[in-house]
Protein backbone atom coordinates (compact mmCIF):
# COMPACT_ATOMS: atom_id res chain seq x y z
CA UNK A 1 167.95 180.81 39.62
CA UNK A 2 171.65 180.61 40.29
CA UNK A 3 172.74 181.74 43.86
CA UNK A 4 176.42 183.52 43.59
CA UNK A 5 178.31 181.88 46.32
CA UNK A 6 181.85 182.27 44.20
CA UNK A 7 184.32 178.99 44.75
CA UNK A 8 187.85 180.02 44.74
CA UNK A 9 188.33 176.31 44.04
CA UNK A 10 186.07 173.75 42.02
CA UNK A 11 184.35 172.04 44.43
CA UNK A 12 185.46 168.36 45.29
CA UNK A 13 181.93 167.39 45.60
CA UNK A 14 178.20 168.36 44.43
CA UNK A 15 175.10 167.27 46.31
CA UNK A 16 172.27 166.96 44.04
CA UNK A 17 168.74 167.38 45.96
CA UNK A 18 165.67 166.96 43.93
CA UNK A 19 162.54 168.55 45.45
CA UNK A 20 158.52 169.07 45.25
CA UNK A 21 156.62 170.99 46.92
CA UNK A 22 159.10 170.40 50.30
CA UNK A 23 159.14 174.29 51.61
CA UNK A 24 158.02 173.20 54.88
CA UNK A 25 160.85 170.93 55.73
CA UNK A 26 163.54 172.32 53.43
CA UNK A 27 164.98 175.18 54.98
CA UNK A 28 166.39 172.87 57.75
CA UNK A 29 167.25 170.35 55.66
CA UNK A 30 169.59 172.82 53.98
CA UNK A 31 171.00 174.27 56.67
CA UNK A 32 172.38 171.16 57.67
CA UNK A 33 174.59 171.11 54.61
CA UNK A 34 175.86 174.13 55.23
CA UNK A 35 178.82 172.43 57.01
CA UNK A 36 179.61 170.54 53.85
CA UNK A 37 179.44 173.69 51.96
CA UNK A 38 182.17 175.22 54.23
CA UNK A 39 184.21 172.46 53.51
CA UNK A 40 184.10 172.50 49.88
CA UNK A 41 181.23 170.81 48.50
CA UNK A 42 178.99 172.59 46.08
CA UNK A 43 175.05 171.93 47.00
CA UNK A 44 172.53 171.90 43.88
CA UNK A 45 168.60 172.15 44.75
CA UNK A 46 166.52 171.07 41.08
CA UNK A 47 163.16 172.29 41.65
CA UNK A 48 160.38 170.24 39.69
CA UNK A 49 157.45 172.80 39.50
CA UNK A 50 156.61 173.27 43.42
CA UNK A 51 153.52 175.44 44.27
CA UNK A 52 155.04 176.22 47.29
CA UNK A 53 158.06 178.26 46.76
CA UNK A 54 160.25 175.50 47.59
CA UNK A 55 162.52 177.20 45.09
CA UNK A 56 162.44 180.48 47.11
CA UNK A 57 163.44 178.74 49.98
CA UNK A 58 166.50 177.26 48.90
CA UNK A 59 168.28 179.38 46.90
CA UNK A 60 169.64 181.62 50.14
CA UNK A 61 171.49 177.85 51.34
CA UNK A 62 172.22 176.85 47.67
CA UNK A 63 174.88 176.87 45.12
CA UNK A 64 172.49 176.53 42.64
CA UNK A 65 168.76 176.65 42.63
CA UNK A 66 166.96 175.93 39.49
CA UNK A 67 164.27 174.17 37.64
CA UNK A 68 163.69 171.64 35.51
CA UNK A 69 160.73 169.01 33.98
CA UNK A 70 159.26 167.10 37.02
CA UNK A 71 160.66 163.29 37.81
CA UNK A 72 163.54 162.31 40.06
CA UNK A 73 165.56 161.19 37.04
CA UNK A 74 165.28 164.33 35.10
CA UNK A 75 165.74 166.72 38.44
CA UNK A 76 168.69 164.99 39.43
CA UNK A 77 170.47 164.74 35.60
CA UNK A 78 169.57 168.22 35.03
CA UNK A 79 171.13 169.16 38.47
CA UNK A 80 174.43 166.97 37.17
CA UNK A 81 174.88 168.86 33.91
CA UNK A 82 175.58 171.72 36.01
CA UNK A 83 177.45 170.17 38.79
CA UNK A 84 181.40 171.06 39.12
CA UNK A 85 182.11 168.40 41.34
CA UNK A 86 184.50 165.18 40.75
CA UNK A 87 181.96 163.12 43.04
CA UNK A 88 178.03 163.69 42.76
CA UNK A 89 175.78 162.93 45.68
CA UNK A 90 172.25 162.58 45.05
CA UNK A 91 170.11 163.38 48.13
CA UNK A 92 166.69 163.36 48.64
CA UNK A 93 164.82 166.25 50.73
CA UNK A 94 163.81 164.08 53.30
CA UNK A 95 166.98 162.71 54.40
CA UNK A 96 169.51 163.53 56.78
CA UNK A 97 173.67 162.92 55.72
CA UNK A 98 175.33 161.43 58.78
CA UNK A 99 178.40 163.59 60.42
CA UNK A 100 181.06 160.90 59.55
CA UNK A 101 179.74 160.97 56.08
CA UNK A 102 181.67 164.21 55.03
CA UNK A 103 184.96 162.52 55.75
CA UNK A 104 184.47 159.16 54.84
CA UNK A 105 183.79 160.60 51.14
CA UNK A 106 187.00 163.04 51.46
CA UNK A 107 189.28 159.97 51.98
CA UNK A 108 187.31 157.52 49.45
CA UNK A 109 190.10 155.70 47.61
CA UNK A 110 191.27 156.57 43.88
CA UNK A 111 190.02 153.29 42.78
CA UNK A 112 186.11 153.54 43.80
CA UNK A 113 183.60 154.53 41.36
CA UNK A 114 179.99 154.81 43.39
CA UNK A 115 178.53 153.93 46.60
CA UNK A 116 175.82 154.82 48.85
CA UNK A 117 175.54 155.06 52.77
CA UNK A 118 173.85 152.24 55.25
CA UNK A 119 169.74 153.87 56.05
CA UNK A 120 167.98 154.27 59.10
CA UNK A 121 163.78 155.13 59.11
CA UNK A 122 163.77 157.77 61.24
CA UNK A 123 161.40 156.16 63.70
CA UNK A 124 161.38 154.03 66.55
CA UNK A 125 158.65 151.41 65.85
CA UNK A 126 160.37 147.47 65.87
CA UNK A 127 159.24 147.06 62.60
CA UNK A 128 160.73 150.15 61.02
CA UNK A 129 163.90 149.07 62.45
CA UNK A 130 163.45 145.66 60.50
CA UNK A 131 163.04 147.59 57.35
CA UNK A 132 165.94 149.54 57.50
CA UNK A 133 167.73 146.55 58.69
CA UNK A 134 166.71 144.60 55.77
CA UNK A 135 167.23 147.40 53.04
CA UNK A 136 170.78 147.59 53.72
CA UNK A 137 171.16 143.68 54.26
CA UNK A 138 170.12 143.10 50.48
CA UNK A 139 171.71 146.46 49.43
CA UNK A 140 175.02 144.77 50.07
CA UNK A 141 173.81 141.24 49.33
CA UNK A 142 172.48 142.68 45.35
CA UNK A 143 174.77 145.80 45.05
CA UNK A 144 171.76 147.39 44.28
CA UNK A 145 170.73 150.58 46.17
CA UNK A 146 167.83 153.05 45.91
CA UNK A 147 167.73 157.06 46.58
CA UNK A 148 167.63 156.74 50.61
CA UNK A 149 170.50 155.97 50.25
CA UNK A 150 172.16 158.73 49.10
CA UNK A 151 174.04 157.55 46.43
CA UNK A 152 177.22 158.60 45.03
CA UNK A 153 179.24 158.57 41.92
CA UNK A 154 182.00 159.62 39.89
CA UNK A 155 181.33 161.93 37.52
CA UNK A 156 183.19 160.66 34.70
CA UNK A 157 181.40 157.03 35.78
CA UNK A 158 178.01 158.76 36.07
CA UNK A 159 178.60 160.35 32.57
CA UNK A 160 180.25 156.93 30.92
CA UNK A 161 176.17 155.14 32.24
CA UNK A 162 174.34 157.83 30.81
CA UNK A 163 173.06 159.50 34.02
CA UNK A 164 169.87 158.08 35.15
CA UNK A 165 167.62 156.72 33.27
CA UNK A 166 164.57 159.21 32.06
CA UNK A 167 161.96 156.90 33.96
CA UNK A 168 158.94 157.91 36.51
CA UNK A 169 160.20 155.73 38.93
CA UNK A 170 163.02 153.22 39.97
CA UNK A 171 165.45 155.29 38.33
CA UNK A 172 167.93 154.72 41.39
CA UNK A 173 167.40 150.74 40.86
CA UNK A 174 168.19 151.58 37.20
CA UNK A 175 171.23 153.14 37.37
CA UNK A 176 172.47 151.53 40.36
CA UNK A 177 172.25 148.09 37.46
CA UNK A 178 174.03 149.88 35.37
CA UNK A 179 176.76 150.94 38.16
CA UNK A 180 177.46 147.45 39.63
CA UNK A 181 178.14 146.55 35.99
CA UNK A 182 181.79 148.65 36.10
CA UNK A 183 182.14 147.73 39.78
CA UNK A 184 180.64 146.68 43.42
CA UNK A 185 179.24 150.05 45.27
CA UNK A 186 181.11 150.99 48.65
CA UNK A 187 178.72 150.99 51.05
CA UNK A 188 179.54 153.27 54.10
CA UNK A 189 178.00 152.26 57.46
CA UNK A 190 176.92 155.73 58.99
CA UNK A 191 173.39 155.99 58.13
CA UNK A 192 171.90 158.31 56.26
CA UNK A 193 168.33 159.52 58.65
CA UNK A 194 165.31 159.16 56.20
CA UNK A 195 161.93 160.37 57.24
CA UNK A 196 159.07 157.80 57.68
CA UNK A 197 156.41 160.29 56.46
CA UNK A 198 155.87 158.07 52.98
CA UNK A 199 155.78 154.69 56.15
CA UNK A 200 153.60 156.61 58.50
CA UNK A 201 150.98 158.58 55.86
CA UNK A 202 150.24 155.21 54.39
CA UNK A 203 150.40 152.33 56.92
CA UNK A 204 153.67 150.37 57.62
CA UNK A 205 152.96 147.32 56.48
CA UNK A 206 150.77 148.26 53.41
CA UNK A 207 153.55 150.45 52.13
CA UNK A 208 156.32 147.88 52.89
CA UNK A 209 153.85 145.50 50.65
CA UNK A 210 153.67 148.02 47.97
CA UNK A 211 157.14 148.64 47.37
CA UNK A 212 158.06 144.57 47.11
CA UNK A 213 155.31 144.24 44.16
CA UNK A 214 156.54 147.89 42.55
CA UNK A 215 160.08 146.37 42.41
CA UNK A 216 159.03 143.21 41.76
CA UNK A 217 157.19 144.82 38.78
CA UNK A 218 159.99 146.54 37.76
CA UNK A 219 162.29 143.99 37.79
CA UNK A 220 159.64 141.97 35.45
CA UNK A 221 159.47 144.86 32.88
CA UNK A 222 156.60 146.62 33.90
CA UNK A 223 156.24 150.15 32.27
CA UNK A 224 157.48 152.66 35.06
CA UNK A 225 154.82 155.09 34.40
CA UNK A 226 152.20 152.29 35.50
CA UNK A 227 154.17 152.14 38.67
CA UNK A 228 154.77 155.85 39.30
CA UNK A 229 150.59 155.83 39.58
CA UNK A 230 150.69 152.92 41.12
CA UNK A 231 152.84 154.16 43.85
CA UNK A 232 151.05 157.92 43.81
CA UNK A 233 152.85 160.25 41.95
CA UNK A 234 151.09 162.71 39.72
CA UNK A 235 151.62 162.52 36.45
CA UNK A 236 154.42 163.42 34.25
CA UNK A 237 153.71 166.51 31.67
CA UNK A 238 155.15 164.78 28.10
């Protein structure tokens, strides 16, 4: 479902939001980027099959609306095949871009290739502070990031890597491998707000647990799928 918004210009910059089943929160969520549509970035929602008429909801905010397979990876690549924008920004539904963010992109310099922005849980508790803390302490200690993060790249770097990697999860830690391989990230300090439904729905410190053997799983081979159910996501359809 395309939504006609016509650019006199190609846009300098597409946001890419993959989303399930996230018509409760998403109107807002979209509304927010409205500023960054006024000032010339093209915004992309990739619907994965919602049964809540997600899809409905965004394409009166969107550039785009449309569908495609269910998984992150496949979402966001199918989203970037139909992106116009020099700079892709791949933002999940649950997080919030900060205000500096829009022109701390505009002024990026000629020679950066990707990047992502500092994180901040979007909750008070000491411990979720830590986390978020931590996150972007190894972020810039690894030059690894994940999809909190809000990454962005180049398109013609993004394209070169092959997009992300058709996996059920850790496809940000994937590609973000393949990234630091061409260069270091830039990592932005404004943080990007990220909800801590997943932290709050399943315990603090169990989930903080779970994601350190996931990655550490991941980072020992382990078959993503395993880890997608492993970490809760339904199925893929094959």
């Amino acid at each position: 479902m395309d939504n006609g918004r016509t650019m006199s210009t190609p846009p300098w910059l597409s946001i890419v939001m993959p989303v399930l089943d996230e018509a409760a929160s998403l109107g807002p969520a979209l509304q927010a980027l409205q500023r960054w549509r006024a000032a010339g970035a093209e915004l992309i929602v990739v619907d994965g099959g919602s049964l809540d008429g997600s899809l409905q909801v965004a394409s009166p905010w969107a550039d785009l609306a449309l569908t495609a397979p269910r998984g992150r990876a496949a979402q966001m690549n199918a989203g970037a095949a139909r992106a116009q924008g020099q700079w892709l920004l791949f933002l999940h539904a649950d997080t919030r871009l900060p205000e500096a963010g829009l022109d701390l992109l505009a002024r990026l310099d000629r020679a950066a290739c990707w990047g992502r922005f500092d994180v901040q849980i979007d909750d008070p508790a000491p411990v979720l502070r830590m986390v978020s803390f931590m996150i972007n302490l190894r972020s810039r200690c690894t030059a690894v990031t994940t999809g909190d993060q809000a990454m962005f790249v180049r398109r013609e770097v993004f394209d070169r890597v092959g997009g992300f990697p058709d996996i059920a999860l850790m496809e940000d830690i994937a590609l973000a491998r393949k990234l630091k391989a061409l260069a270091r990230p830039v990592c932005l300090r404004p943080a990007v707000w990220t909800s801590a439904r997943r932290w709050r729905r399943h315990g603090i410190w169990r989930t903080i647990w779970l994601m350190w053997r996931l990655r550490a799983a991941f980072f020992w081979g382990a078959d993503p799928d395993d880890l997608a159910r492993r970490y809760g996501y339904r199925p893929r359809e094959r």
